[in-house]
PDB file of N, CA and C in Angstrom:
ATOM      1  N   UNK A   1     136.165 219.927  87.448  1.00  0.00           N
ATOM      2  CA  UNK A   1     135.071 218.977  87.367  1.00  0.00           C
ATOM      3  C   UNK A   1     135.199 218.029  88.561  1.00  0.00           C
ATOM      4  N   UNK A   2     133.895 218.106  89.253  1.00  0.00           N
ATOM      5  CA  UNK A   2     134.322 216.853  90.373  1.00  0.00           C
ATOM      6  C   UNK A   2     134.380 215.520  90.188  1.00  0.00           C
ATOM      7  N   UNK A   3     134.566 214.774  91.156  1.00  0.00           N
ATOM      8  CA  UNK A   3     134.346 212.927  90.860  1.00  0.00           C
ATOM      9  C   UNK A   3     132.953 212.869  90.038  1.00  0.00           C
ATOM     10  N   UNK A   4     131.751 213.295  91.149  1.00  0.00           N
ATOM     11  CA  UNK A   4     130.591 212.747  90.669  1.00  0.00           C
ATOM     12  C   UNK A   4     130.339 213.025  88.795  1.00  0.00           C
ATOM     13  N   UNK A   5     130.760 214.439  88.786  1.00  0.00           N
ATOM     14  CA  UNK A   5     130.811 215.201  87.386  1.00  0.00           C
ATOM     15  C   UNK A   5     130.969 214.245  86.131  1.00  0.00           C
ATOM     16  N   UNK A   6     132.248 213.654  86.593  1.00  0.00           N
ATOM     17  CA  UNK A   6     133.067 212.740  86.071  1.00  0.00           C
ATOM     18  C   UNK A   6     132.461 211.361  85.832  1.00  0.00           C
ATOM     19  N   UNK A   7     131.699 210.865  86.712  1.00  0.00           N
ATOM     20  CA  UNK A   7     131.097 209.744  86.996  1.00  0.00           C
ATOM     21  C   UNK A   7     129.793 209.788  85.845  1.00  0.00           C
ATOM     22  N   UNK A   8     129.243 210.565  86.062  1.00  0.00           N
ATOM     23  CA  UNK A   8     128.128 210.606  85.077  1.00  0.00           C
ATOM     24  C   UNK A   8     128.490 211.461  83.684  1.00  0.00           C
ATOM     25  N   UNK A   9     129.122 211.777  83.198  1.00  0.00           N
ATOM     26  CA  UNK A   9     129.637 212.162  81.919  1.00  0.00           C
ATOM     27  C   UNK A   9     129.652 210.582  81.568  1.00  0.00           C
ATOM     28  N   UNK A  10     130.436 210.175  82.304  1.00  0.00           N
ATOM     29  CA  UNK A  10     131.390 208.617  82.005  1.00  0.00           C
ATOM     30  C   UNK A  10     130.230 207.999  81.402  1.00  0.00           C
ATOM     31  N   UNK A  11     129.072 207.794  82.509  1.00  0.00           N
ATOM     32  CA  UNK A  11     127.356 207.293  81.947  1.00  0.00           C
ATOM     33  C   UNK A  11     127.450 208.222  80.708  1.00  0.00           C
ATOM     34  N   UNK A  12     126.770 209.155  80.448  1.00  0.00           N
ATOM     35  CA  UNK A  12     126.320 209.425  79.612  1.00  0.00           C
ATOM     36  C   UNK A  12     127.195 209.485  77.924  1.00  0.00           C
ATOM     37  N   UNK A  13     128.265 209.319  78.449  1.00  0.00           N
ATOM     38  CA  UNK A  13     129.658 208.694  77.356  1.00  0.00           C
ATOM     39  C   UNK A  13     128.934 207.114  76.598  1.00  0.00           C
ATOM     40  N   UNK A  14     129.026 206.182  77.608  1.00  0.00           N
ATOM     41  CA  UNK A  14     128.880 204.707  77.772  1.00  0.00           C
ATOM     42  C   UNK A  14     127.478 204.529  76.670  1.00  0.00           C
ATOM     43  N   UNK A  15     126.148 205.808  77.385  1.00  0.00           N
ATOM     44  CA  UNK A  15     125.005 206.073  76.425  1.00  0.00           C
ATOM     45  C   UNK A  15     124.925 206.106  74.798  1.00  0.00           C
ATOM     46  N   UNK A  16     125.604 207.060  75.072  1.00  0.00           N
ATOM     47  CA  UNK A  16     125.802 207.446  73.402  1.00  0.00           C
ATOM     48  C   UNK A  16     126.967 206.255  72.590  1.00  0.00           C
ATOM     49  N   UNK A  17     127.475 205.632  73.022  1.00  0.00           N
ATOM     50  CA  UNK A  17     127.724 204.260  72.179  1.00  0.00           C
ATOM     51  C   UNK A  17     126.668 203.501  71.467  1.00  0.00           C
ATOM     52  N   UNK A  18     125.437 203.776  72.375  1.00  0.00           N
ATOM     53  CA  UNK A  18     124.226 202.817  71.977  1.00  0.00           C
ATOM     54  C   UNK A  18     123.768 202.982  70.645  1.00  0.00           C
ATOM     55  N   UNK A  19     124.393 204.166  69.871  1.00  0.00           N
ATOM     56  CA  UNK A  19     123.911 204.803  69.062  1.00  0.00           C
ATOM     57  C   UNK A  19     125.060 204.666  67.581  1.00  0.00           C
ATOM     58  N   UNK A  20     125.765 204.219  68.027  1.00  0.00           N
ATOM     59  CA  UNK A  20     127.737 203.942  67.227  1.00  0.00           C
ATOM     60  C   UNK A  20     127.169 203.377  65.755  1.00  0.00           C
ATOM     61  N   UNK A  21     126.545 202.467  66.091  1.00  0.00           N
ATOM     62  CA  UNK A  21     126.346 201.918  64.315  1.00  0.00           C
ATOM     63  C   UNK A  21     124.906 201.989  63.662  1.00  0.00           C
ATOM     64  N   UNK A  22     123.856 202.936  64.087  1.00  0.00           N
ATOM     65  CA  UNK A  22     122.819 203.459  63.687  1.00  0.00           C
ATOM     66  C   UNK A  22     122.623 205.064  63.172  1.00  0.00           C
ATOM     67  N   UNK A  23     123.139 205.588  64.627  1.00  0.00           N
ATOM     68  CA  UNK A  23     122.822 207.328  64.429  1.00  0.00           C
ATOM     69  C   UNK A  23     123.217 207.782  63.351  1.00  0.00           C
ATOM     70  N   UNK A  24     123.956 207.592  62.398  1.00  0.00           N
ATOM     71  CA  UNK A  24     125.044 208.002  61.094  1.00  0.00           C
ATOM     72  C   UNK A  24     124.032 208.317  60.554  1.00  0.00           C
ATOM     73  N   UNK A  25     123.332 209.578  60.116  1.00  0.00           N
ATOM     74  CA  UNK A  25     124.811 210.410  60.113  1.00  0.00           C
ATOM     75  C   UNK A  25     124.825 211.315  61.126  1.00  0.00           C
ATOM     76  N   UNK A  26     124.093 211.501  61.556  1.00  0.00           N
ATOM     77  CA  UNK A  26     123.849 211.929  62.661  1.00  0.00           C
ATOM     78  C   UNK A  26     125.009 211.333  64.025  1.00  0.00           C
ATOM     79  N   UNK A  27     125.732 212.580  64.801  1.00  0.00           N
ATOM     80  CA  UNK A  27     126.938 212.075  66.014  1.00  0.00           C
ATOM     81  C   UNK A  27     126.171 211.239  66.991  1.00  0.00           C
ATOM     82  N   UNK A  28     126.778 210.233  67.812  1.00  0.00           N
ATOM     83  CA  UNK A  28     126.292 209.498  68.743  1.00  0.00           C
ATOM     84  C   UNK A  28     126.345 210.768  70.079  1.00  0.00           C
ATOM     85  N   UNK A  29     125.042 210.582  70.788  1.00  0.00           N
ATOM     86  CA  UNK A  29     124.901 211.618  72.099  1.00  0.00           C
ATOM     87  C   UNK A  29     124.250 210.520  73.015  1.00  0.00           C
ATOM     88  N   UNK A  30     124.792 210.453  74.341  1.00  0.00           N
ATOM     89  CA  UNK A  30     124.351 210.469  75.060  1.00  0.00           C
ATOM     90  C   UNK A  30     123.972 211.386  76.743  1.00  0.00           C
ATOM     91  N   UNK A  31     123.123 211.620  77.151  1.00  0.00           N
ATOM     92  CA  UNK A  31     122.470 212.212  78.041  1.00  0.00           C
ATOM     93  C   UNK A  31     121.830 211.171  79.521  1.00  0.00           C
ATOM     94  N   UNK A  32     122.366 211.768  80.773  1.00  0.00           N
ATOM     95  CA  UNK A  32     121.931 211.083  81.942  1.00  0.00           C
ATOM     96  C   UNK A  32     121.672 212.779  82.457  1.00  0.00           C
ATOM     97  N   UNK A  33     120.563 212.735  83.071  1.00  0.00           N
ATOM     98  CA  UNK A  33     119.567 213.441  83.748  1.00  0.00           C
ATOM     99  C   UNK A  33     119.773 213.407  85.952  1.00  0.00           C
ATOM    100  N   UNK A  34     120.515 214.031  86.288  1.00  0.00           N
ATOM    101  CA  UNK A  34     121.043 213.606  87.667  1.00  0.00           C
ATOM    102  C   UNK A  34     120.190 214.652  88.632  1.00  0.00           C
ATOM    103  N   UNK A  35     119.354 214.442  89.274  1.00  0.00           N
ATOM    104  CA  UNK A  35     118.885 215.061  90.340  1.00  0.00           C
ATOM    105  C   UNK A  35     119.113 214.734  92.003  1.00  0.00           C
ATOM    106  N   UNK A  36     119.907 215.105  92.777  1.00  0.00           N
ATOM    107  CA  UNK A  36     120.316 215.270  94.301  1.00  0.00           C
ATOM    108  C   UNK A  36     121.242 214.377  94.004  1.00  0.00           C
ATOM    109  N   UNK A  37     122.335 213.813  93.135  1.00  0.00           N
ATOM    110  CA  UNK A  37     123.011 212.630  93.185  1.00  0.00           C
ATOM    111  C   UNK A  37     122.734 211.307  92.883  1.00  0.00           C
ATOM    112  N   UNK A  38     121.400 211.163  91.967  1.00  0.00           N
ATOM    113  CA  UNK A  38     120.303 210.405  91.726  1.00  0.00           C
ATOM    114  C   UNK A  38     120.198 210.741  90.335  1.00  0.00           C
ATOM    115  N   UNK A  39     120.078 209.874  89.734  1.00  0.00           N
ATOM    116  CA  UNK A  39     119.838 209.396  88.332  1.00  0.00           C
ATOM    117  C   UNK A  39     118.786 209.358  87.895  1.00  0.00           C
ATOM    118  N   UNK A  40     117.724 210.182  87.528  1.00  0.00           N
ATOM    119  CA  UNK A  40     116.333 210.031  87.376  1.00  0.00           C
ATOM    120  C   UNK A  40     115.923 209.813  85.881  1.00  0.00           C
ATOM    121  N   UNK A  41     116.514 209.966  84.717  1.00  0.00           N
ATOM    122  CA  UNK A  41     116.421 209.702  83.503  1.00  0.00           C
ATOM    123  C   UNK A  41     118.147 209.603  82.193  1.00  0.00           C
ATOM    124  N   UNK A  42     117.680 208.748  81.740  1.00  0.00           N
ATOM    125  CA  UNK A  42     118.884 208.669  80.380  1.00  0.00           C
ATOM    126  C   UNK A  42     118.016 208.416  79.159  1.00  0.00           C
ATOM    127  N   UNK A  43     118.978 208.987  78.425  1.00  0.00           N
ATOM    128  CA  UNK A  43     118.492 208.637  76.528  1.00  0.00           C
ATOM    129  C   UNK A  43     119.777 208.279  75.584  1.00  0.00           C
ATOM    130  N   UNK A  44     119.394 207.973  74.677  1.00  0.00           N
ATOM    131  CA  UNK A  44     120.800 208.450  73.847  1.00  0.00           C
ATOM    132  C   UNK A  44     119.946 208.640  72.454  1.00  0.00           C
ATOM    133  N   UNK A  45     120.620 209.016  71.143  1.00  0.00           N
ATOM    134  CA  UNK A  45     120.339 208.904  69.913  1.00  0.00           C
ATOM    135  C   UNK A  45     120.712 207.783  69.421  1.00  0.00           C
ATOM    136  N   UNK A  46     119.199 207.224  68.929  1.00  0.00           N
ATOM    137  CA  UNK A  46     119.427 205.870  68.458  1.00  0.00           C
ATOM    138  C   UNK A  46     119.863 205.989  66.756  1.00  0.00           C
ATOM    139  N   UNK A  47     118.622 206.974  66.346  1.00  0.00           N
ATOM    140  CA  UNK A  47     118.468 206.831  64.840  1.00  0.00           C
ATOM    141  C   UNK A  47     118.372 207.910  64.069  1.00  0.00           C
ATOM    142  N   UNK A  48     118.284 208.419  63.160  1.00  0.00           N
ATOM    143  CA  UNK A  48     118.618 209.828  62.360  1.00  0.00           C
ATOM    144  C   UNK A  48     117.055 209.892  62.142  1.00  0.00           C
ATOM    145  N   UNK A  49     116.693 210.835  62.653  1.00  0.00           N
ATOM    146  CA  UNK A  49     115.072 211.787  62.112  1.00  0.00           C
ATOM    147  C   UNK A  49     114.312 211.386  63.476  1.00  0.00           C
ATOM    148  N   UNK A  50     115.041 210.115  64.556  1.00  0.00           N
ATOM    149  CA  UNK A  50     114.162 210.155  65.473  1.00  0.00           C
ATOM    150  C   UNK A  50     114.820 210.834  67.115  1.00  0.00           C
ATOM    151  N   UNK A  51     114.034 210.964  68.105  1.00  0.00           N
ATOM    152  CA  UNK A  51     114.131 211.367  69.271  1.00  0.00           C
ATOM    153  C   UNK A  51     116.119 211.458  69.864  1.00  0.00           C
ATOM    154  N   UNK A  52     116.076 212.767  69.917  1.00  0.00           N
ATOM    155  CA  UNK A  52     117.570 213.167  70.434  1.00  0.00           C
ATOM    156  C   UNK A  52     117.601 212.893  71.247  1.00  0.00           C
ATOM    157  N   UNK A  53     118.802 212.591  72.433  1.00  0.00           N
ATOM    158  CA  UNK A  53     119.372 212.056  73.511  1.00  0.00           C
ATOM    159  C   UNK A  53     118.674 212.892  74.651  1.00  0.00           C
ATOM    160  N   UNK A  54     118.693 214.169  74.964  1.00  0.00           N
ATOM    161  CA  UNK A  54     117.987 214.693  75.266  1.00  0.00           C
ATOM    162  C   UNK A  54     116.784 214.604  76.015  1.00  0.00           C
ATOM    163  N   UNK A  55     116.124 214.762  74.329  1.00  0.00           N
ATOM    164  CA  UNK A  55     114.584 214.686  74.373  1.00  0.00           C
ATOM    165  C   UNK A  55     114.374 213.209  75.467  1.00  0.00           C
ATOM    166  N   UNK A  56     114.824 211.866  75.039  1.00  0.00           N
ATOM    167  CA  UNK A  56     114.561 210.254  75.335  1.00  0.00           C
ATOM    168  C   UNK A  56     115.221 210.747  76.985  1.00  0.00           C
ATOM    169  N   UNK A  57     115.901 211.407  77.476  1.00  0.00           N
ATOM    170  CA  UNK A  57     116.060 211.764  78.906  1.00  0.00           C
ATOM    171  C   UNK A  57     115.181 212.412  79.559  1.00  0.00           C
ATOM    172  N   UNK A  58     114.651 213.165  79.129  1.00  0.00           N
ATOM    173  CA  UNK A  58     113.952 213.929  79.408  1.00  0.00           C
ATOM    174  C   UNK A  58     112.159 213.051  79.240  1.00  0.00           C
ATOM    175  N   UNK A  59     111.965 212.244  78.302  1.00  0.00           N
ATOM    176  CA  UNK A  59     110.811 211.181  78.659  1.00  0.00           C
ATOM    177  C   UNK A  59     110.887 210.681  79.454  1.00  0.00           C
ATOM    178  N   UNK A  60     112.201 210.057  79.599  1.00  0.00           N
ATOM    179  CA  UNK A  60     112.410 208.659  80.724  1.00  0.00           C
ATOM    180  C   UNK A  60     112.406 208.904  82.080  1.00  0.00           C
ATOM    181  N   UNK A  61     112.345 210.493  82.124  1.00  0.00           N
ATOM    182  CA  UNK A  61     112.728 211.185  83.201  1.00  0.00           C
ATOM    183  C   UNK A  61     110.761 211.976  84.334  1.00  0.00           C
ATOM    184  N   UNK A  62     110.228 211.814  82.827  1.00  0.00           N
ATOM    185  CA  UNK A  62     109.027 212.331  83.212  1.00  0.00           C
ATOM    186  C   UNK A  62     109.003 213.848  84.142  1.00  0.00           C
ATOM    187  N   UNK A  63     108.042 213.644  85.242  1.00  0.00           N
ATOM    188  CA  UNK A  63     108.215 214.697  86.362  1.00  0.00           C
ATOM    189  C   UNK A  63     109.349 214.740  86.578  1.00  0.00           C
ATOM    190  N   UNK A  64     109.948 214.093  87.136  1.00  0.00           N
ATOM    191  CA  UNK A  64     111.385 213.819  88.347  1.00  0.00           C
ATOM    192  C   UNK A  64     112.435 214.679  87.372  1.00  0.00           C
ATOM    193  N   UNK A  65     112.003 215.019  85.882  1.00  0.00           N
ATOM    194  CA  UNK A  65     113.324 215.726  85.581  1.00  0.00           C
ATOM    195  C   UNK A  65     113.399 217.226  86.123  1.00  0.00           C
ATOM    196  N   UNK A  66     112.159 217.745  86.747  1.00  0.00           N
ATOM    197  CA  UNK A  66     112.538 219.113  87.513  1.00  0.00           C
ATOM    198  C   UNK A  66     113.865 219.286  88.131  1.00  0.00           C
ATOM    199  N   UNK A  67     114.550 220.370  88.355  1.00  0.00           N
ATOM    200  CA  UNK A  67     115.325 220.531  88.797  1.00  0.00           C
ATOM    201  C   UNK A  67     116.585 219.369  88.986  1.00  0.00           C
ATOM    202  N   UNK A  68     116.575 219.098  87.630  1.00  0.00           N
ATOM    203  CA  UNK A  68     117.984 217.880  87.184  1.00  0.00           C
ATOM    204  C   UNK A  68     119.172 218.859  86.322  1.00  0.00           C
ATOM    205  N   UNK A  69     120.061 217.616  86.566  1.00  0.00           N
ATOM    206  CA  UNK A  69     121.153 218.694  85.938  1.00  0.00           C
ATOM    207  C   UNK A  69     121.127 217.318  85.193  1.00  0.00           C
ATOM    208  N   UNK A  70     121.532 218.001  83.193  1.00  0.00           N
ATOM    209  CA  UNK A  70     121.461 217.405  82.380  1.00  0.00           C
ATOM    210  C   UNK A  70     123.261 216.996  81.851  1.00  0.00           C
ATOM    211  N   UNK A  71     123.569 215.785  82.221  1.00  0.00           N
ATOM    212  CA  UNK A  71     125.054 215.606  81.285  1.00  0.00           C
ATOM    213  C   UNK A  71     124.684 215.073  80.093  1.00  0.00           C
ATOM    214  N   UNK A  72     125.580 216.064  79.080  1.00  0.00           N
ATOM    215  CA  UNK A  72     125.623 215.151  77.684  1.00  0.00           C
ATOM    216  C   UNK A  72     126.687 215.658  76.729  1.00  0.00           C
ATOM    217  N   UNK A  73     126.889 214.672  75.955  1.00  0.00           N
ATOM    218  CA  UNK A  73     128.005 214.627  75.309  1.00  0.00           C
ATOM    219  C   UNK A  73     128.296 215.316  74.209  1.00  0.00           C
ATOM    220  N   UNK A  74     127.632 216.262  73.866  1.00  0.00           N
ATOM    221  CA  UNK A  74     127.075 217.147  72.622  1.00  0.00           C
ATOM    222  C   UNK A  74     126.769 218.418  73.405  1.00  0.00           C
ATOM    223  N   UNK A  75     127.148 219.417  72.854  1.00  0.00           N
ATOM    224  CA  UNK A  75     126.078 220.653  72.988  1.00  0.00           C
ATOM    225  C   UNK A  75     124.519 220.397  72.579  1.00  0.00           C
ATOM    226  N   UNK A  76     123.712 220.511  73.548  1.00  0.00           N
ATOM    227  CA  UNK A  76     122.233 220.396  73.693  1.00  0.00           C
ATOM    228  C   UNK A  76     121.910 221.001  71.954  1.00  0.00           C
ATOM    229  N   UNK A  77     120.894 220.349  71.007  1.00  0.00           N
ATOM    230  CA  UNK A  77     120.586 220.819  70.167  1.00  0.00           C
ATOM    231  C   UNK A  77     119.238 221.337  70.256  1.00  0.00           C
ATOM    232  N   UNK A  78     119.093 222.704  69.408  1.00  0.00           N
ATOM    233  CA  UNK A  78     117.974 223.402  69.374  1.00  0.00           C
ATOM    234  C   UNK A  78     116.962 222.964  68.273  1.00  0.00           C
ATOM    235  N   UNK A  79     116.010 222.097  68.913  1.00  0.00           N
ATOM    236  CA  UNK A  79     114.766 221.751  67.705  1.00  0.00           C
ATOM    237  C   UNK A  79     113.519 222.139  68.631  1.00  0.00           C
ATOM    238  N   UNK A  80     112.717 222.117  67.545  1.00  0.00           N
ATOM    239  CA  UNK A  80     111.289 222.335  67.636  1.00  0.00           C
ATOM    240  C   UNK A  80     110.491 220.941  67.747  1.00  0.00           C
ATOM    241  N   UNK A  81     109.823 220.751  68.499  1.00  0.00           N
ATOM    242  CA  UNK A  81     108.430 219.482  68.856  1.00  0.00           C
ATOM    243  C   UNK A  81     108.782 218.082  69.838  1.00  0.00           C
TER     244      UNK A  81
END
């Protein structure tokens, strides 16, 4: 894993705290969205039944998330909508 690798895990670590005394029961995730070395979107899971870390990266991220590489702290979950 390189520095940068490392660097933004670390973000997307820091993310998913945001989520420590809500997400339950649901695990805390966070997600940073990195395109050319550039940070173009983050999310985390705030609340149980709403928007995964993911998904809220992938809003925040709009267009610019083309061709991003996604860190997150979870294996990506498979939902529908």
């Amino acid at each position: 894993m390189s520095l940068e690798d490392q660097v933004f895990m670390a973000r997307a670590l820091r993310l998913a705290e945001n989520g420590r005394y809500s997400a339950h029961p649901n695990p805390c995730v966070g997600c940073v969205l990195v395109r050319q070395g550039n940070v173009v979107g983050e999310g985390f899971h705030l609340l149980a039944g709403q928007g995964h870390a993911e998904a809220n990266a992938l809003a925040d991220a709009g267009t610019d998330a083309r061709e991003s590489v996604a860190y997150v702290t979870l294996e990506p979950c498979s939902f529908h909508g």
